[in-house]
C-alpha atoms as a PDB file:
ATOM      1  CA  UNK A   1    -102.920  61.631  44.532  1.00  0.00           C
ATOM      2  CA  UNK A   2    -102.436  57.931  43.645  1.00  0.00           C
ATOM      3  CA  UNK A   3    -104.352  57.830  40.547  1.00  0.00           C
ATOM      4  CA  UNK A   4    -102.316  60.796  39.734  1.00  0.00           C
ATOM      5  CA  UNK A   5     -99.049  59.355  40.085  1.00  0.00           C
ATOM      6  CA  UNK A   6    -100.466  56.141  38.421  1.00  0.00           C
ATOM      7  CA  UNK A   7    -101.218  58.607  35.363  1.00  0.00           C
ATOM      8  CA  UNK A   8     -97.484  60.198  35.200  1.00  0.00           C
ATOM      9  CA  UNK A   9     -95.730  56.832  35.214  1.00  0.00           C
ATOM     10  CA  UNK A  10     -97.920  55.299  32.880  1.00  0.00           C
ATOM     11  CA  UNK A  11     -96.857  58.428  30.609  1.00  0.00           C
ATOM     12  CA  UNK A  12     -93.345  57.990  31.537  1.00  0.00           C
ATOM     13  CA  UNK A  13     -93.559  54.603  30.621  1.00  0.00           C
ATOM     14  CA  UNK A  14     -95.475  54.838  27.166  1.00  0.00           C
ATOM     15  CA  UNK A  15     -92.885  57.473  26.322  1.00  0.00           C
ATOM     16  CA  UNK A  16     -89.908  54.877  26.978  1.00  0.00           C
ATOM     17  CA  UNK A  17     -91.520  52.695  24.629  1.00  0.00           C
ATOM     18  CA  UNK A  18     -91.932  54.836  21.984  1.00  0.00           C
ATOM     19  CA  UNK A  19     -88.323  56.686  22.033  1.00  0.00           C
ATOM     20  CA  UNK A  20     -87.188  52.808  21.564  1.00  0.00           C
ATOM     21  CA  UNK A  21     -89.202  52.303  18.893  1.00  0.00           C
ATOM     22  CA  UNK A  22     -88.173  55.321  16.889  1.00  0.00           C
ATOM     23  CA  UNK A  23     -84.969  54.511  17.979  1.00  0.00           C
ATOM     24  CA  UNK A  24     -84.861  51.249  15.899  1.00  0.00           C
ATOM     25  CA  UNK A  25     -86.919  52.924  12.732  1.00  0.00           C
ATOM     26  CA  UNK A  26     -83.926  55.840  12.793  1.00  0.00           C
ATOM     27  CA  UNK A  27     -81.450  52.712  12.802  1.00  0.00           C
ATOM     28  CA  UNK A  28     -83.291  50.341  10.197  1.00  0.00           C
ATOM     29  CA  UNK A  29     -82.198  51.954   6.701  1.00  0.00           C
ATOM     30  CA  UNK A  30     -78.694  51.986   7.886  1.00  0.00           C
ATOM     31  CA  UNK A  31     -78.469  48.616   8.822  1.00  0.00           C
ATOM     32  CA  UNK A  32     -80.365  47.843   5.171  1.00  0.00           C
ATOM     33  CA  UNK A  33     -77.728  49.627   3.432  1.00  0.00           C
ATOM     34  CA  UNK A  34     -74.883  47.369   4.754  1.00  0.00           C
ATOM     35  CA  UNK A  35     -76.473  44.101   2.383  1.00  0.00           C
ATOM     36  CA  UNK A  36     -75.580  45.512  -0.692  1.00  0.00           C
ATOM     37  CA  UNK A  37     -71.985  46.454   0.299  1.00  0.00           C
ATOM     38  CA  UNK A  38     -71.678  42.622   1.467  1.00  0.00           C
ATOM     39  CA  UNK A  39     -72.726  41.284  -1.748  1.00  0.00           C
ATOM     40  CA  UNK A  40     -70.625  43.999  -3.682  1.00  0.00           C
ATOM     41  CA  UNK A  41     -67.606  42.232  -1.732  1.00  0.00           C
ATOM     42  CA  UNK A  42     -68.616  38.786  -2.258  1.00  0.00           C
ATOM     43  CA  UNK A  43     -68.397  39.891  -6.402  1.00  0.00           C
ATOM     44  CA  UNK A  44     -65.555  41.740  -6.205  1.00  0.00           C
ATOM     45  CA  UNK A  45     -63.414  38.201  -4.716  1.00  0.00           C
ATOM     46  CA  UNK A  46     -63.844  36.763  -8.146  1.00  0.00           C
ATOM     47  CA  UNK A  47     -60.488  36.166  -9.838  1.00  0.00           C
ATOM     48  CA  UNK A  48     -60.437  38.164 -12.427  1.00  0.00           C
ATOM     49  CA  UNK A  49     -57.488  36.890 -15.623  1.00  0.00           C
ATOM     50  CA  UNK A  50     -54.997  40.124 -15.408  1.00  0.00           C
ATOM     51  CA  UNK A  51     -51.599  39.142 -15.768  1.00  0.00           C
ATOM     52  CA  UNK A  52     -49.128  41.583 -14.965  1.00  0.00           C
ATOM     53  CA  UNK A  53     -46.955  43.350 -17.852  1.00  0.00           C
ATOM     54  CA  UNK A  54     -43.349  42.784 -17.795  1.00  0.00           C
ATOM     55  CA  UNK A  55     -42.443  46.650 -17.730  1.00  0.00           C
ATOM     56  CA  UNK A  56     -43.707  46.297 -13.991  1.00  0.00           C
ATOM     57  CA  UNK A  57     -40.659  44.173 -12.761  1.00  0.00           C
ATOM     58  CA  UNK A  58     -39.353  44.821 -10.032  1.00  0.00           C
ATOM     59  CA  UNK A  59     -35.156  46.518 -10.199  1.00  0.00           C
ATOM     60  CA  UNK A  60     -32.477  44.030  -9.203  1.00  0.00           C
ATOM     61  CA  UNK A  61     -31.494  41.013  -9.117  1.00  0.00           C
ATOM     62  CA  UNK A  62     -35.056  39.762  -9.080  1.00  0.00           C
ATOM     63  CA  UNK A  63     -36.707  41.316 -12.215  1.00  0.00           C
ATOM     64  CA  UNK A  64     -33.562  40.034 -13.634  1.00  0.00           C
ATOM     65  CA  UNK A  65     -34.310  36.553 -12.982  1.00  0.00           C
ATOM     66  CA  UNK A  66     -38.103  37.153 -13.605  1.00  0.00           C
ATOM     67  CA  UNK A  67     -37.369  38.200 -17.103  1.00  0.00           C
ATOM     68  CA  UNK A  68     -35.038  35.403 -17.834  1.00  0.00           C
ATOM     69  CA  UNK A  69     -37.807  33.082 -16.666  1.00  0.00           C
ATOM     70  CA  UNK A  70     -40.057  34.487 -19.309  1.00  0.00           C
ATOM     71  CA  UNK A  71     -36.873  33.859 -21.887  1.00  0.00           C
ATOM     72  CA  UNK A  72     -36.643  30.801 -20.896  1.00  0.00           C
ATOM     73  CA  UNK A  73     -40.470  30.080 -21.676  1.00  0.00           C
ATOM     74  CA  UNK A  74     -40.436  31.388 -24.858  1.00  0.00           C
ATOM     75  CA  UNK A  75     -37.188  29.987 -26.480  1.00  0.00           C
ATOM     76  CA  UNK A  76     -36.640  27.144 -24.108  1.00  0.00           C
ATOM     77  CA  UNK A  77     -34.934  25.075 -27.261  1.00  0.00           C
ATOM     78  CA  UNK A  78     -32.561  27.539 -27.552  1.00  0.00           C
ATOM     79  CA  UNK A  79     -31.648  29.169 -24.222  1.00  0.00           C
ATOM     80  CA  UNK A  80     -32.073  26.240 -22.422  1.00  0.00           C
ATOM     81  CA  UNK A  81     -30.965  23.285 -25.111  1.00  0.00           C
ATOM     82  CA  UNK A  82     -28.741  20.761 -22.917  1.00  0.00           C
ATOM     83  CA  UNK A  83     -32.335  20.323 -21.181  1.00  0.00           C
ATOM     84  CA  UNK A  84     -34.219  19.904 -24.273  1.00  0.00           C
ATOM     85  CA  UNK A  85     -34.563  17.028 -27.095  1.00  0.00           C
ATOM     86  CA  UNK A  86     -36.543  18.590 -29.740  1.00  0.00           C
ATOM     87  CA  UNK A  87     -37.460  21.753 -31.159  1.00  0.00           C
ATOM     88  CA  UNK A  88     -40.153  22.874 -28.643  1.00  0.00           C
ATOM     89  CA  UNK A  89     -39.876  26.051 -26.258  1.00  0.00           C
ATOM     90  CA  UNK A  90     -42.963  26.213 -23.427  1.00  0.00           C
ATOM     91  CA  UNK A  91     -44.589  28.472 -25.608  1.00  0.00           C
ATOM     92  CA  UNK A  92     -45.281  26.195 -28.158  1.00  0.00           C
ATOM     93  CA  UNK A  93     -48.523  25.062 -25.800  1.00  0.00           C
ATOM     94  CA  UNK A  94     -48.504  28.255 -23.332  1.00  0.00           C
ATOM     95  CA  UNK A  95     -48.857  31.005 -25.561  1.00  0.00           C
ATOM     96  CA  UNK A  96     -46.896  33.932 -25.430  1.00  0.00           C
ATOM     97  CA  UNK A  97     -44.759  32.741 -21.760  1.00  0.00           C
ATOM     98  CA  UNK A  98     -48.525  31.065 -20.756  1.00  0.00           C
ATOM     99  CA  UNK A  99     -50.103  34.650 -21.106  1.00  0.00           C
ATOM    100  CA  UNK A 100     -53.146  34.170 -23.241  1.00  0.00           C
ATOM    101  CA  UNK A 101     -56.035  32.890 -21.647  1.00  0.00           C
ATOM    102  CA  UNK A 102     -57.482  30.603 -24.142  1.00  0.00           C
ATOM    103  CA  UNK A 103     -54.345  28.948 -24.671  1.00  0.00           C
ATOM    104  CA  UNK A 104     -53.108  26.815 -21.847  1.00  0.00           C
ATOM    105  CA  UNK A 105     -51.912  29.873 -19.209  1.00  0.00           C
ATOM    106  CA  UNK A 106     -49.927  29.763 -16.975  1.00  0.00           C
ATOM    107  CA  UNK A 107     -51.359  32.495 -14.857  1.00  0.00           C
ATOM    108  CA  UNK A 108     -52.118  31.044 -10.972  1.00  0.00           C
ATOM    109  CA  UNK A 109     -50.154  28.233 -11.214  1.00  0.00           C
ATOM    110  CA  UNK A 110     -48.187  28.730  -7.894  1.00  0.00           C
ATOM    111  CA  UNK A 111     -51.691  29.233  -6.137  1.00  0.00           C
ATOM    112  CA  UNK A 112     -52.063  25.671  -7.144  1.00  0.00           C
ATOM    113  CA  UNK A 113     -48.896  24.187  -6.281  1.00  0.00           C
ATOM    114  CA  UNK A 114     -48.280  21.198  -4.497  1.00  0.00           C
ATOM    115  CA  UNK A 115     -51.372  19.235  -6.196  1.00  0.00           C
ATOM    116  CA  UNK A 116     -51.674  15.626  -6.490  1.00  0.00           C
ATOM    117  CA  UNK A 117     -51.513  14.351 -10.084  1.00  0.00           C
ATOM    118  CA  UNK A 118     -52.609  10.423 -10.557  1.00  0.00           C
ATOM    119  CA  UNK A 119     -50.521   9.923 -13.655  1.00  0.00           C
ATOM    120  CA  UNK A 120     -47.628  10.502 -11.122  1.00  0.00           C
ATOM    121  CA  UNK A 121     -49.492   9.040  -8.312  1.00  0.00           C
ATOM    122  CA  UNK A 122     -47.357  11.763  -6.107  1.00  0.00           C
ATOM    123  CA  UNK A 123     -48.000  15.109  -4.489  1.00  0.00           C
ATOM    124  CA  UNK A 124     -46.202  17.498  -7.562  1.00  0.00           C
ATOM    125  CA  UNK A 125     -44.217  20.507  -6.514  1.00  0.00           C
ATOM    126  CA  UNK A 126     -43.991  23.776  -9.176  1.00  0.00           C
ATOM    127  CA  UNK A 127     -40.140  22.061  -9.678  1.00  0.00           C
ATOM    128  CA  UNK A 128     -41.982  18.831 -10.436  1.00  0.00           C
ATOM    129  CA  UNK A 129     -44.300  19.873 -13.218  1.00  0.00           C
ATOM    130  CA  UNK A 130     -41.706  21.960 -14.898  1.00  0.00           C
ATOM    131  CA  UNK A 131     -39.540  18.843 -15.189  1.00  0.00           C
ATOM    132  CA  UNK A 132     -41.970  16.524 -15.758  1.00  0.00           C
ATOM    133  CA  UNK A 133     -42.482  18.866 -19.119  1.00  0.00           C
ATOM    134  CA  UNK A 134     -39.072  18.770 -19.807  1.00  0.00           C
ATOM    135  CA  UNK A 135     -38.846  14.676 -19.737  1.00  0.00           C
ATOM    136  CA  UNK A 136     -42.258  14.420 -21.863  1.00  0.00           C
ATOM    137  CA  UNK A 137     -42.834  17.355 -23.909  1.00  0.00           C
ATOM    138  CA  UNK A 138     -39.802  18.569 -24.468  1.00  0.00           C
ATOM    139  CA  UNK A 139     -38.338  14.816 -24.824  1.00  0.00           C
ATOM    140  CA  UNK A 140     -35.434  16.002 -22.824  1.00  0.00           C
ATOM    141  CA  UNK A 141     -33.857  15.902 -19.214  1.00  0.00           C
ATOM    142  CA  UNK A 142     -34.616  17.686 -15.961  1.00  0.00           C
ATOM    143  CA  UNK A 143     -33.850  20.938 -14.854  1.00  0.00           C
ATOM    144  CA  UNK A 144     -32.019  20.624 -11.522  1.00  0.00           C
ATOM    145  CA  UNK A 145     -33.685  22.436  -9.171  1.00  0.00           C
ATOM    146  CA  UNK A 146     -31.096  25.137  -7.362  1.00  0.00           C
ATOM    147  CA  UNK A 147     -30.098  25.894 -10.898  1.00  0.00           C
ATOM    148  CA  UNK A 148     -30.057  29.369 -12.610  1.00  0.00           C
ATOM    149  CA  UNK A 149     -32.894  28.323 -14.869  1.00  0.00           C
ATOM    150  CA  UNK A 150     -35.384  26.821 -12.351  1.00  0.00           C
ATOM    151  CA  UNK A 151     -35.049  29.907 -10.293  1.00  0.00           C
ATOM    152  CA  UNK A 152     -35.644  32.036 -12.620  1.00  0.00           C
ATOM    153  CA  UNK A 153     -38.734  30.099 -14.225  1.00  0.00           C
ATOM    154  CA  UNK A 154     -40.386  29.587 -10.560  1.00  0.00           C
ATOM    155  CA  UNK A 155     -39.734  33.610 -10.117  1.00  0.00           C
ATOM    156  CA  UNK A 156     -41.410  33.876 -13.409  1.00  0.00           C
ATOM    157  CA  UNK A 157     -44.636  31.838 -12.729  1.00  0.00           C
ATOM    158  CA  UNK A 158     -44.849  33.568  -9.269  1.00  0.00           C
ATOM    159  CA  UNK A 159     -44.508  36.903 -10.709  1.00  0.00           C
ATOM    160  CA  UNK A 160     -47.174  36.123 -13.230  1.00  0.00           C
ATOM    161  CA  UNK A 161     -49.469  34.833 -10.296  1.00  0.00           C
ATOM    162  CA  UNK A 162     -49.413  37.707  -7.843  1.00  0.00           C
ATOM    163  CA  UNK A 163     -53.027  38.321  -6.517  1.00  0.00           C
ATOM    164  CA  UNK A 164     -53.913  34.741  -7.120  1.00  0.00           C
ATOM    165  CA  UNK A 165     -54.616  33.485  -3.842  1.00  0.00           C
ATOM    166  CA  UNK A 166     -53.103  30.076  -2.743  1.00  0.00           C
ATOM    167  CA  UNK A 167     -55.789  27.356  -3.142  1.00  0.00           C
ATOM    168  CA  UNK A 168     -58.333  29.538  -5.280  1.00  0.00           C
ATOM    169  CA  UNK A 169     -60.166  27.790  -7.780  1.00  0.00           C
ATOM    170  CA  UNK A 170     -58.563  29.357 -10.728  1.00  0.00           C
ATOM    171  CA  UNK A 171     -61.754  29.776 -13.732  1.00  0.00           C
ATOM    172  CA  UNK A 172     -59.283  29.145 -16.553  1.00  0.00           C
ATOM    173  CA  UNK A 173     -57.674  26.243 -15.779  1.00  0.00           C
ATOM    174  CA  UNK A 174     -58.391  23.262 -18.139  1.00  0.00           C
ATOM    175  CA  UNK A 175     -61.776  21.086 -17.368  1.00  0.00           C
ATOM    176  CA  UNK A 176     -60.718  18.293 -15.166  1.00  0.00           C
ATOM    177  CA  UNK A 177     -63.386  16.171 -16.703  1.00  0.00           C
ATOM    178  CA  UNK A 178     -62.541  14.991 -20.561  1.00  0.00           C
ATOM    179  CA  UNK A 179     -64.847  15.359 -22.831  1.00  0.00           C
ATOM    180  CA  UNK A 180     -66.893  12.478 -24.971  1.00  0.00           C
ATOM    181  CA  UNK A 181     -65.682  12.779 -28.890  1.00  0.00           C
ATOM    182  CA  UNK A 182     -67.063  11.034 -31.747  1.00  0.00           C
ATOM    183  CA  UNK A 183     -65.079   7.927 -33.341  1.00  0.00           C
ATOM    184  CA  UNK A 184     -62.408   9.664 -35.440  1.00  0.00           C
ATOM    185  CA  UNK A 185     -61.466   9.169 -38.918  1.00  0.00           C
ATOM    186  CA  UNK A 186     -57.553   9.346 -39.664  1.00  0.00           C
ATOM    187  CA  UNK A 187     -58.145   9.817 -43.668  1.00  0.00           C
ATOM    188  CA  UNK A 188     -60.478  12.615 -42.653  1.00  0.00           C
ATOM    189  CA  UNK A 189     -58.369  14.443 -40.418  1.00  0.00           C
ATOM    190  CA  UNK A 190     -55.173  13.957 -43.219  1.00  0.00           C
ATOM    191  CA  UNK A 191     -57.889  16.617 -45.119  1.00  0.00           C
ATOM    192  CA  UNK A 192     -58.433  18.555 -42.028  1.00  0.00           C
ATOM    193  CA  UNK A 193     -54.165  19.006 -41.363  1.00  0.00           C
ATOM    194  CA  UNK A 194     -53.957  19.820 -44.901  1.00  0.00           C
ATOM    195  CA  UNK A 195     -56.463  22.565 -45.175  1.00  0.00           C
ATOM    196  CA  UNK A 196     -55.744  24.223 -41.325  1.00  0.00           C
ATOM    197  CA  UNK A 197     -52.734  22.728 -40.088  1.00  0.00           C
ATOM    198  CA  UNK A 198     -50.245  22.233 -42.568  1.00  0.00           C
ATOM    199  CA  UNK A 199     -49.072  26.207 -43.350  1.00  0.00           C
ATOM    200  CA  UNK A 200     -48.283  26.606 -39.821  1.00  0.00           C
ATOM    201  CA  UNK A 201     -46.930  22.932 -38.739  1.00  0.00           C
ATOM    202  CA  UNK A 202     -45.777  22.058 -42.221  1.00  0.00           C
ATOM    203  CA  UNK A 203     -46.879  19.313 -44.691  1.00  0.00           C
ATOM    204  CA  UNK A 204     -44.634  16.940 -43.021  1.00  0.00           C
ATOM    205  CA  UNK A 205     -45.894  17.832 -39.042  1.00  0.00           C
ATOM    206  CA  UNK A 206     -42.266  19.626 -39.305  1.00  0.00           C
ATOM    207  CA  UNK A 207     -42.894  22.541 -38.250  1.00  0.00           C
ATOM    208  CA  UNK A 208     -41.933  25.827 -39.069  1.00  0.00           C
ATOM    209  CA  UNK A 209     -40.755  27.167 -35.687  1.00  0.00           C
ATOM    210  CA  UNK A 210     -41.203  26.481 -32.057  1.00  0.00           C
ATOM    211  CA  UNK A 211     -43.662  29.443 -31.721  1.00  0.00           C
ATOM    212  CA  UNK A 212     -44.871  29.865 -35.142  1.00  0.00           C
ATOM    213  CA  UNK A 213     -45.862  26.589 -36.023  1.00  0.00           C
ATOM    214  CA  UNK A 214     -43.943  23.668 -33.892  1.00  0.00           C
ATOM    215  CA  UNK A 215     -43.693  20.083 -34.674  1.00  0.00           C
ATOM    216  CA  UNK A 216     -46.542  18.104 -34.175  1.00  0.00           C
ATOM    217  CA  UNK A 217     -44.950  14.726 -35.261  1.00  0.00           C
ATOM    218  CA  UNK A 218     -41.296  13.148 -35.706  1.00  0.00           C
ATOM    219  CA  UNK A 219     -38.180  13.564 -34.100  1.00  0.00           C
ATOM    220  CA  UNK A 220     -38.268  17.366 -33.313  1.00  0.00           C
ATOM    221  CA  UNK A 221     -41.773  16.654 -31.493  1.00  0.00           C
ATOM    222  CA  UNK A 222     -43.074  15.736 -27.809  1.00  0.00           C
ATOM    223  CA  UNK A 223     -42.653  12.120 -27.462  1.00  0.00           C
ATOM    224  CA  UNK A 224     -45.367   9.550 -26.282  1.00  0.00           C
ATOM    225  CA  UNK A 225     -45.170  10.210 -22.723  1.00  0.00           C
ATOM    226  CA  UNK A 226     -46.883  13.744 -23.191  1.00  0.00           C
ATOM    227  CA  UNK A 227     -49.831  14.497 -22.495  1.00  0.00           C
ATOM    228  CA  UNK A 228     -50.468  15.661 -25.613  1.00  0.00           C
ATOM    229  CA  UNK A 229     -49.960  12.017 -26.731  1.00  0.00           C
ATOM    230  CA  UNK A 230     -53.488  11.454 -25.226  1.00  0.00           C
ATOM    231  CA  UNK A 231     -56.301  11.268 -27.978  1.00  0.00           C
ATOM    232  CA  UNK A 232     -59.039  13.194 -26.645  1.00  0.00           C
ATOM    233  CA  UNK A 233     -56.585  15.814 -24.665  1.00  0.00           C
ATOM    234  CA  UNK A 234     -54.932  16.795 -28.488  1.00  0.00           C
ATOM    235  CA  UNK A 235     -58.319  17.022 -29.968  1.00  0.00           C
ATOM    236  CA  UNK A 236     -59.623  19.070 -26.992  1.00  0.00           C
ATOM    237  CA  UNK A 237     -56.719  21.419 -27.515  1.00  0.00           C
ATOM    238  CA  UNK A 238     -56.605  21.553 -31.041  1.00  0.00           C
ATOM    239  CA  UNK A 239     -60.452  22.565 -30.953  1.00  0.00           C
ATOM    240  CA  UNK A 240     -60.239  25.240 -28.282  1.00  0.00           C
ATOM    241  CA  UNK A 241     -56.619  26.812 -30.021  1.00  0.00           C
ATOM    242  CA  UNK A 242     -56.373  26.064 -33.681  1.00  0.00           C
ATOM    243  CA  UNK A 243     -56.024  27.139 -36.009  1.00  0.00           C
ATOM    244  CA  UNK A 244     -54.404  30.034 -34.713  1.00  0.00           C
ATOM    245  CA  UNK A 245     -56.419  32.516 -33.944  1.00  0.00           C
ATOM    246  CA  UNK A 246     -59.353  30.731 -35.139  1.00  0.00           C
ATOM    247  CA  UNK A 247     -59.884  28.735 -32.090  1.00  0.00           C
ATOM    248  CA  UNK A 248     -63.114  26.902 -31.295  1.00  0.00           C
ATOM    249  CA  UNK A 249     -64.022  26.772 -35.564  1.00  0.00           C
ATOM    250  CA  UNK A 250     -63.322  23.318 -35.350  1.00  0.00           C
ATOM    251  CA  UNK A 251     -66.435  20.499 -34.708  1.00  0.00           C
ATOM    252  CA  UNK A 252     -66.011  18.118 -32.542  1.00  0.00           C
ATOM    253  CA  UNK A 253     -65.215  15.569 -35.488  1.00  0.00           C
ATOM    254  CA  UNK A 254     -62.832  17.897 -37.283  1.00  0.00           C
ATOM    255  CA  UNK A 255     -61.148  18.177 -34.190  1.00  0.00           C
ATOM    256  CA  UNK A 256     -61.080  14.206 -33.071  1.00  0.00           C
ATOM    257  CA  UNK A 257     -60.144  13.447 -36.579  1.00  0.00           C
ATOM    258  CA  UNK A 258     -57.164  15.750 -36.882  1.00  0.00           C
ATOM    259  CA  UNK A 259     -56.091  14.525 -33.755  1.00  0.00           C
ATOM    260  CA  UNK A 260     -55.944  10.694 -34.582  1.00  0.00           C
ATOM    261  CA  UNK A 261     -53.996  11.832 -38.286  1.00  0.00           C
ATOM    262  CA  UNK A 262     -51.728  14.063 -36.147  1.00  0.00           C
ATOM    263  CA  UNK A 263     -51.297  10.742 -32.978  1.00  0.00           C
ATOM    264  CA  UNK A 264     -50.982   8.305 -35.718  1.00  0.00           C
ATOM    265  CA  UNK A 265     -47.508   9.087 -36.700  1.00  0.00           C
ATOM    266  CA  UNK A 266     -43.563   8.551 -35.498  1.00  0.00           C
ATOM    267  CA  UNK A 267     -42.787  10.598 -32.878  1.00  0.00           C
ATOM    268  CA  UNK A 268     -39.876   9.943 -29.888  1.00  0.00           C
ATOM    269  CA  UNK A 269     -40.890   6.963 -27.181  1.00  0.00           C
ATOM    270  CA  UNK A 270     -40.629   7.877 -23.257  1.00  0.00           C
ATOM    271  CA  UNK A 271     -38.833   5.670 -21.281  1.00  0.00           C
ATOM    272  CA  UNK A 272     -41.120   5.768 -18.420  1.00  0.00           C
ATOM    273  CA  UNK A 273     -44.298   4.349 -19.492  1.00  0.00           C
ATOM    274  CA  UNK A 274     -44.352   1.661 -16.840  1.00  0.00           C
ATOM    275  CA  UNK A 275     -44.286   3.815 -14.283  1.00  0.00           C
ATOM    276  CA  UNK A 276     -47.300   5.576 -15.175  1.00  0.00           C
ATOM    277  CA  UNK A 277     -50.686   5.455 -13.045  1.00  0.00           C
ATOM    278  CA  UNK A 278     -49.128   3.672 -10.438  1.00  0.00           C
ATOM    279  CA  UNK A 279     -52.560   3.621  -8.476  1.00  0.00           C
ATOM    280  CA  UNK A 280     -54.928   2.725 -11.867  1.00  0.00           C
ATOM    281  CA  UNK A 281     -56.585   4.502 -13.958  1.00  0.00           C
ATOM    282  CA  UNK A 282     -54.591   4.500 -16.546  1.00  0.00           C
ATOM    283  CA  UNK A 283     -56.220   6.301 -19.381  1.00  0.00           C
ATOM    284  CA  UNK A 284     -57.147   4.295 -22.739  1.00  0.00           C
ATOM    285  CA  UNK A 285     -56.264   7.110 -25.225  1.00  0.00           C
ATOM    286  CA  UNK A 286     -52.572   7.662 -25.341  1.00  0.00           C
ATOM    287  CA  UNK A 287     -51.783   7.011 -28.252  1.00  0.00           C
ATOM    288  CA  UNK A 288     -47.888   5.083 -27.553  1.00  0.00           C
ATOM    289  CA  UNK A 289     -45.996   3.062 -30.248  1.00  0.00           C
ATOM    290  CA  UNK A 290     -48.965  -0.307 -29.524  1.00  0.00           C
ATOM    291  CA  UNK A 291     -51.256   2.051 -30.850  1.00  0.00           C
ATOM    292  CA  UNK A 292     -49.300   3.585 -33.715  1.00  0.00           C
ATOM    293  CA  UNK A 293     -48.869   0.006 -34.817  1.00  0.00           C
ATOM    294  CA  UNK A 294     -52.737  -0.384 -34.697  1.00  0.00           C
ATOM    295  CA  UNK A 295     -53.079   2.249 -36.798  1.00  0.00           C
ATOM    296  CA  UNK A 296     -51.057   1.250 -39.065  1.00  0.00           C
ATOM    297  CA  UNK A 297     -51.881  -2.670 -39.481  1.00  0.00           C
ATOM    298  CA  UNK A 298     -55.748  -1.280 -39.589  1.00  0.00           C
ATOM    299  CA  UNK A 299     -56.991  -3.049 -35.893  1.00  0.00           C
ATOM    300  CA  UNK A 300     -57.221  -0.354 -33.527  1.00  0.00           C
ATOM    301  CA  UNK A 301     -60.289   0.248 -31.550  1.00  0.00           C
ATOM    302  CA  UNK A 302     -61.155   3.972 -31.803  1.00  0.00           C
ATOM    303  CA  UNK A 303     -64.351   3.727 -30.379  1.00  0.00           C
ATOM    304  CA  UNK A 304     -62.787   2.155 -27.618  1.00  0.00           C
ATOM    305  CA  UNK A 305     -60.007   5.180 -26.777  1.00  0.00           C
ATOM    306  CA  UNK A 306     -62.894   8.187 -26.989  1.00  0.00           C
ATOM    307  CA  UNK A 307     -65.423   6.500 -24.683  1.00  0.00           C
ATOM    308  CA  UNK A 308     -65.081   7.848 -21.306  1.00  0.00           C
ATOM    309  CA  UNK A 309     -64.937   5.269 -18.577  1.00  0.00           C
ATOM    310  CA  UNK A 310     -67.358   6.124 -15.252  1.00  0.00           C
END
């Protein structure tokens, strides 16, 4: 009777085992099948460059300041021209209201915003780096910030960044790092303007329009305190963008050669030069109106303002 009992709970017990094993083979494949659906969502958080079209505004009062923001990007000079010194609009760098990918968007920018910039040696707001364009680029004045225009740019930029998550690392955003160029030649890039610049910017750095073509030199330009005015930042620019629609045609000489022609001439002074990299660092390459001088007397150091300082 003992050995008998012994034999039906050894049974029970085997049994037990078993069902548990089964148990976790009938649950295996499932729990397989959830990896690929992880990764799938770990691809799917990239940031993908989709601005949103303007025909998607919303009614009211707030599409109507979103689409006076993008007015104001594209024909700042005009709409906006007790702010601004010359004959730029924001579009002359950010293509198209800072649309187009390749060319210095604007898309994200609030997911950014505040960010510490050393050339300020400050914590920027959105406000802030609109107006410090407005004193540099657009050799002009400040926006003041609970005005009409501000609003409706800051509505604008946040409209065009919906979906951008604050503090992503946003893919097309200029390289932080600059990059090494060769020692430029100013007679050389004189040839290089002439053959790809000068229908667009005019023979005279002119320009034929503040969309089409704007000044790249002289009074109706962005003055010394751009950043622009930096050496290596215009010829990385110039490479990826021009000429238009023929970005990235450009070797690196053409492109640090244009750039030094382009630098070396007139263009308005900003005011605030001292007050510049107030922590160090202050880069070699802008080209202010020391340099210009340099260029012209024949003793500048161009090796010196493309080597990159570690």
């Amino acid at each position: 009777m003992k050995n008998s009992l012994a034999i039906i709970i050894g049974f029970l017990i085997f049994g037990s085992l078993f069902v548990g094993w089964k148990i976790s083979q009938d649950l295996s494949p499932a729990e397989t099948a959830t990896a690929p659906q992880q990764s799938e969502g770990t691809a799917s958080s990239t940031i993908e460059f989709n601005p949103p079209t303007l025909d998607d505004v919303p009614d009211g009062p707030l599409g109507e300041s979103i689409k006076y923001g993008y007015d104001l990007m594209m024909e700042t000079n005009t709409i906006a021209d007790e702010y601004v010194g010359n004959n730029l609009s924001c579009a002359s760098c950010h293509a198209n209201g800072g649309t187009v990918k390749d060319e210095a968007p604007m898309i994200g920018l609030t997911a950014v915003y505040p960010e510490y910039r050393p050339r300020e040696g400050d914590v920027y707001t959105l406000e802030d780096r609109i107006n410090g364009c407005m004193i540099r680029s657009m050799n002009g004045k400040m926006i003041p910030e609970d005005s009409k225009e501000m609003r409706a740019m800051i509505a604008y930029l946040h409209y065009m960044s919906e979906g951008v998550p604050s503090g992503a690392e946003i893919p097309w955003r200029a390289a932080k790092e600059p990059k090494q160029f060769p020692v430029p030649s100013v007679e050389d890039g004189e040839k290089v303007y002439a053959q790809s610049c000068a229908a667009c910017h005019a023979a005279d750095g002119g320009g034929t329009g503040s969309n089409t073509g704007p000044a790249v030199w002289g009074e109706n330009s962005f003055n010394d305190g751009a950043g622009m005015s930096r050496l290596t930042k215009m010829a990385g620019y110039v490479q990826k963008n021009m000429p238009k629609g023929q970005g990235g045609t450009l070797t690196d000489q053409q492109a640090i050669d244009v750039a030094s022609y382009i630098l070396s001439h007139e263009r308005p002074e900003f005011k605030g030069h001292e007050g510049d990299w107030p922590k160090g660092g202050r880069p070699a390459d802008i080209m202010n109106k020391e340099k210009r001088e340099q260029v012209k007397n024949g003793t500048i150091d161009w090796e010196e303002l493309v080597t990159i300082k570690k």
